[in-house]
C-alpha atoms as a PDB file:
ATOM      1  CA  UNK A   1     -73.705-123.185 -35.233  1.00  0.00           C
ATOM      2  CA  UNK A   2     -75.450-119.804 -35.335  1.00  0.00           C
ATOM      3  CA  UNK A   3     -77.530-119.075 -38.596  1.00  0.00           C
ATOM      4  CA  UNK A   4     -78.179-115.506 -37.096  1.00  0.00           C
ATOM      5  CA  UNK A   5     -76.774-114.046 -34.568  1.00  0.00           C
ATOM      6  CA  UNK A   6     -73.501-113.642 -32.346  1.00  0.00           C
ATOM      7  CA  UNK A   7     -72.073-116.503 -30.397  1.00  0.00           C
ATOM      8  CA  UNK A   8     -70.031-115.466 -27.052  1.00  0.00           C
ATOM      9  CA  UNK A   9     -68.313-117.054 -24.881  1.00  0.00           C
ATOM     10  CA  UNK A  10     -67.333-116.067 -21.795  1.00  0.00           C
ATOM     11  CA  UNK A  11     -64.768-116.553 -18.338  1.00  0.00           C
ATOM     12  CA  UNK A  12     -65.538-114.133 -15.793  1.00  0.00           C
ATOM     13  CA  UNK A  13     -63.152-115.109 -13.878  1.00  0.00           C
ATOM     14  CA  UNK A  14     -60.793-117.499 -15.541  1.00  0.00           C
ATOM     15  CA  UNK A  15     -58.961-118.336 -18.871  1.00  0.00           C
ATOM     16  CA  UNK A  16     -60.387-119.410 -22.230  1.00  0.00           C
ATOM     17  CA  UNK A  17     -57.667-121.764 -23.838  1.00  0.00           C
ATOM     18  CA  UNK A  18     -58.085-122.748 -27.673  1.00  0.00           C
ATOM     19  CA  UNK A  19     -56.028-126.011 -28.275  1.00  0.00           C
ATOM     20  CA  UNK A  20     -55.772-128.415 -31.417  1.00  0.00           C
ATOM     21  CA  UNK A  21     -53.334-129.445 -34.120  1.00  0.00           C
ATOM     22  CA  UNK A  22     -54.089-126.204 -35.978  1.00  0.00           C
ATOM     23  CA  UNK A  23     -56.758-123.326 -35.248  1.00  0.00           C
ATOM     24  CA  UNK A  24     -58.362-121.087 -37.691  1.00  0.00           C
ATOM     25  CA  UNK A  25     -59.459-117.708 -37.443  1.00  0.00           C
ATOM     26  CA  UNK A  26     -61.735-116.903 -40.579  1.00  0.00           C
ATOM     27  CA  UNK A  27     -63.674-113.819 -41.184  1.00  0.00           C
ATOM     28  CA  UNK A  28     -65.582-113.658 -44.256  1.00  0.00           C
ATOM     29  CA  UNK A  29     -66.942-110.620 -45.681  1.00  0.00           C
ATOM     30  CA  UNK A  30     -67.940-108.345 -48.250  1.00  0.00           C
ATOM     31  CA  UNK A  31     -66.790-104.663 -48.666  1.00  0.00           C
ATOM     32  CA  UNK A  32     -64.931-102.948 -46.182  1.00  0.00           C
ATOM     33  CA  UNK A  33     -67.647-103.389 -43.841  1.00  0.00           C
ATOM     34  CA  UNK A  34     -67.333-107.194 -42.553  1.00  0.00           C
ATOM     35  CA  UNK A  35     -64.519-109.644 -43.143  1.00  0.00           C
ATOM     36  CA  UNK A  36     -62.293-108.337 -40.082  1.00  0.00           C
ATOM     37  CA  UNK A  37     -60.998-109.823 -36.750  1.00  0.00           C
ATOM     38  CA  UNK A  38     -59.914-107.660 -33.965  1.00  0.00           C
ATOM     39  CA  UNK A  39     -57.738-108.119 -31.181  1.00  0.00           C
ATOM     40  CA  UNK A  40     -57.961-106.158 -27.988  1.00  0.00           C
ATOM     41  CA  UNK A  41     -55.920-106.638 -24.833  1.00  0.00           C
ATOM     42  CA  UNK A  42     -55.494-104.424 -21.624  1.00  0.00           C
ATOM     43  CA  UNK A  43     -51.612-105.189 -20.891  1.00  0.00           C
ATOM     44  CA  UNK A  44     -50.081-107.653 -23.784  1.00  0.00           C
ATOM     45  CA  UNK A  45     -49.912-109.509 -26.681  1.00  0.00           C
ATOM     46  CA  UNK A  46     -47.681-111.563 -27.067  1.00  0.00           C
ATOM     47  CA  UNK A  47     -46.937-113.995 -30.319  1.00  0.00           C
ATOM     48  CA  UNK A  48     -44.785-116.752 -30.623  1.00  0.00           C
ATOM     49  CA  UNK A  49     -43.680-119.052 -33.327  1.00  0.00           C
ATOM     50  CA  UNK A  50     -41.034-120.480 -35.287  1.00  0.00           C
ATOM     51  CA  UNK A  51     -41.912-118.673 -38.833  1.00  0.00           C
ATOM     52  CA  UNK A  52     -44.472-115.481 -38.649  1.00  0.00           C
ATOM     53  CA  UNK A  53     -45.823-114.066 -42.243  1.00  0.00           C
ATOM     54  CA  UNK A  54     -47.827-111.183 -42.570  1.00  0.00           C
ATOM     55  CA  UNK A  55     -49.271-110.798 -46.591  1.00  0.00           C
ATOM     56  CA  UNK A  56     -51.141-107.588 -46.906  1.00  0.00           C
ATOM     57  CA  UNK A  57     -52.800-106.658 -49.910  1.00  0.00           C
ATOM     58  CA  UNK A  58     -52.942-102.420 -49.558  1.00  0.00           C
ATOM     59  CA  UNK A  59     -51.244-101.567 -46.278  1.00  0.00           C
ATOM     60  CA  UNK A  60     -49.106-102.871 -43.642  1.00  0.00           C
ATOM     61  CA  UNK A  61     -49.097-100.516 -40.935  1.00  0.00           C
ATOM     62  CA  UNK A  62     -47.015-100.814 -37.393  1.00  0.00           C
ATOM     63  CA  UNK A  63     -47.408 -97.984 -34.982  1.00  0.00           C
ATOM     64  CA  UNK A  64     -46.707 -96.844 -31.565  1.00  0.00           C
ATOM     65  CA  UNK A  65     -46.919 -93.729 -29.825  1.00  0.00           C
ATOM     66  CA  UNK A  66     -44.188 -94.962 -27.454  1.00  0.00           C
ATOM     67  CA  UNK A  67     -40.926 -96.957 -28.679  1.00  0.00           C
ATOM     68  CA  UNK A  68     -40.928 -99.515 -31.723  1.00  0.00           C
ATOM     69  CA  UNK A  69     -38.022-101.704 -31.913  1.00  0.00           C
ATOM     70  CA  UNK A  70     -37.185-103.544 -35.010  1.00  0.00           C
ATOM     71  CA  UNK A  71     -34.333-106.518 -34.597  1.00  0.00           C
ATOM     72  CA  UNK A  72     -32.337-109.448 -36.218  1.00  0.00           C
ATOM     73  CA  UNK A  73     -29.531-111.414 -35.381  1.00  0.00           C
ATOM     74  CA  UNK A  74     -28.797-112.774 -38.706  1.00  0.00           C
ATOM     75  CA  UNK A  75     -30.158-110.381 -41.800  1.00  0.00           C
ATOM     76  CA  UNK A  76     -32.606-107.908 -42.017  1.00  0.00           C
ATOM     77  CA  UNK A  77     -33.781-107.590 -45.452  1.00  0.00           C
ATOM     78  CA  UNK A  78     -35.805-104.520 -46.264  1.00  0.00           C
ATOM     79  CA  UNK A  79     -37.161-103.432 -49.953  1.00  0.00           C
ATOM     80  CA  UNK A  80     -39.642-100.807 -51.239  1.00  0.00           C
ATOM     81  CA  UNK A  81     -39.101 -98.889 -54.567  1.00  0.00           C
ATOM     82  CA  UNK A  82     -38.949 -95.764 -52.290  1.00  0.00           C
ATOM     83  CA  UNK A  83     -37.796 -95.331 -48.498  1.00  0.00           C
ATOM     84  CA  UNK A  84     -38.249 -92.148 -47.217  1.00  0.00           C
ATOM     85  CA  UNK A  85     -37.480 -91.164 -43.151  1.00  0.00           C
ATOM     86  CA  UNK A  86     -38.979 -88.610 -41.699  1.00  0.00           C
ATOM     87  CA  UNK A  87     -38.344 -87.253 -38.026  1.00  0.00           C
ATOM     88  CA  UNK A  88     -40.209 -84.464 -36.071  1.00  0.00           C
ATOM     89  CA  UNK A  89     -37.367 -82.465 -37.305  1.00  0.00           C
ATOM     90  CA  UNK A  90     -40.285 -81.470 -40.343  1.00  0.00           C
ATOM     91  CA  UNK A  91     -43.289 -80.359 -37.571  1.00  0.00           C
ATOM     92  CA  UNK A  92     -42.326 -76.753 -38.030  1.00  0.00           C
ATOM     93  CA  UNK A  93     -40.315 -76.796 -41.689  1.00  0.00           C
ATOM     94  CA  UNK A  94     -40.375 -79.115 -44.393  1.00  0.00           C
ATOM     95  CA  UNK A  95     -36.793 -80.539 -45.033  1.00  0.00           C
ATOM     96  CA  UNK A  96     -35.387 -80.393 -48.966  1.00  0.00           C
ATOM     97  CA  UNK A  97     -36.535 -83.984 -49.227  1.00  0.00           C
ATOM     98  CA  UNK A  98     -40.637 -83.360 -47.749  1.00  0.00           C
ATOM     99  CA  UNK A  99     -42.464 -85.049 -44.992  1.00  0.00           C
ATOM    100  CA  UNK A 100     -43.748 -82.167 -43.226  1.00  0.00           C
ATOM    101  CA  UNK A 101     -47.586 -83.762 -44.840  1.00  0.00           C
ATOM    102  CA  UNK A 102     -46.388 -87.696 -43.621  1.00  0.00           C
ATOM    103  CA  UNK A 103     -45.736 -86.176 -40.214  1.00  0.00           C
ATOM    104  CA  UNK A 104     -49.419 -84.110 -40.077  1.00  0.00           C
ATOM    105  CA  UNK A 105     -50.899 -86.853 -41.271  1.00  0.00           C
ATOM    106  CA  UNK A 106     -49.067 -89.428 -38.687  1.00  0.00           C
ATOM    107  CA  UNK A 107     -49.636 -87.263 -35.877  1.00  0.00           C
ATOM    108  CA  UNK A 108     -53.299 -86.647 -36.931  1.00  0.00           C
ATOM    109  CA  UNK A 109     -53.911 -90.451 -37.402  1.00  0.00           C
ATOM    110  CA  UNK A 110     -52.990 -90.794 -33.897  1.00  0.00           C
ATOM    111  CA  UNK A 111     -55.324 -88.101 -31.988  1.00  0.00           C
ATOM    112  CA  UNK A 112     -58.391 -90.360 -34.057  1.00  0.00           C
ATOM    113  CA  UNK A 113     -60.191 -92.925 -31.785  1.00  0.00           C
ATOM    114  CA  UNK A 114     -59.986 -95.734 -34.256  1.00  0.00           C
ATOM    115  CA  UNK A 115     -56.707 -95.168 -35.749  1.00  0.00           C
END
């Protein structure tokens, strides 16, 4: 229990294994500012589980500069009350539908360091 401060802990040179019935990751905050967990890994991550559910409130975002691959064996169910697609095909003219702004501001979000 820390009242003020950080807690870390810390394997040089071995694993750090979580186990139990069920494990919670809170993050409480206020603002934009606190509330958030990050994870950062140098090769993978890699998530397992029979059910997976992602709720976001404003934005669900899933990005790659390399390949993204999307698949299901049964049904994939997909709704919005707009899909648009886009390709680089609108870098150096906008096609009849837009996107050429989507793709600047895609490609820009990219070249950030926190993006």
């Amino acid at each position: 229990n820390s009242l003020n401060g950080n807690i870390c802990i810390i394997a040089s040179n071995g694993k750090i294994r979580l186990q139990g019935t069920d494990i919670e990751l809170v993050a409480l905050g206020n603002g934009g500012e606190k509330g958030n967990i990050t994870i950062t890994a140098s090769e993978n991550i890699k998530l397992e589980s029979e059910k997976m559910y992602f709720d976001a409130k404003s934005l669900c975002k899933l990005a790659s500069t390399g390949i993204v691959e999307l698949a299901a064996n049964t049904c994939l169910k997909m709704y919005s009350s707009v899909i648009r697609g886009v390709s680089d095909g609108v870098a150096n003219k906008d096609s009849k539908v837009g996107g050429r702004e989507f793709f600047i501001d895609s490609t820009l979000m990219q070249m950030l360091p926190f993006a």
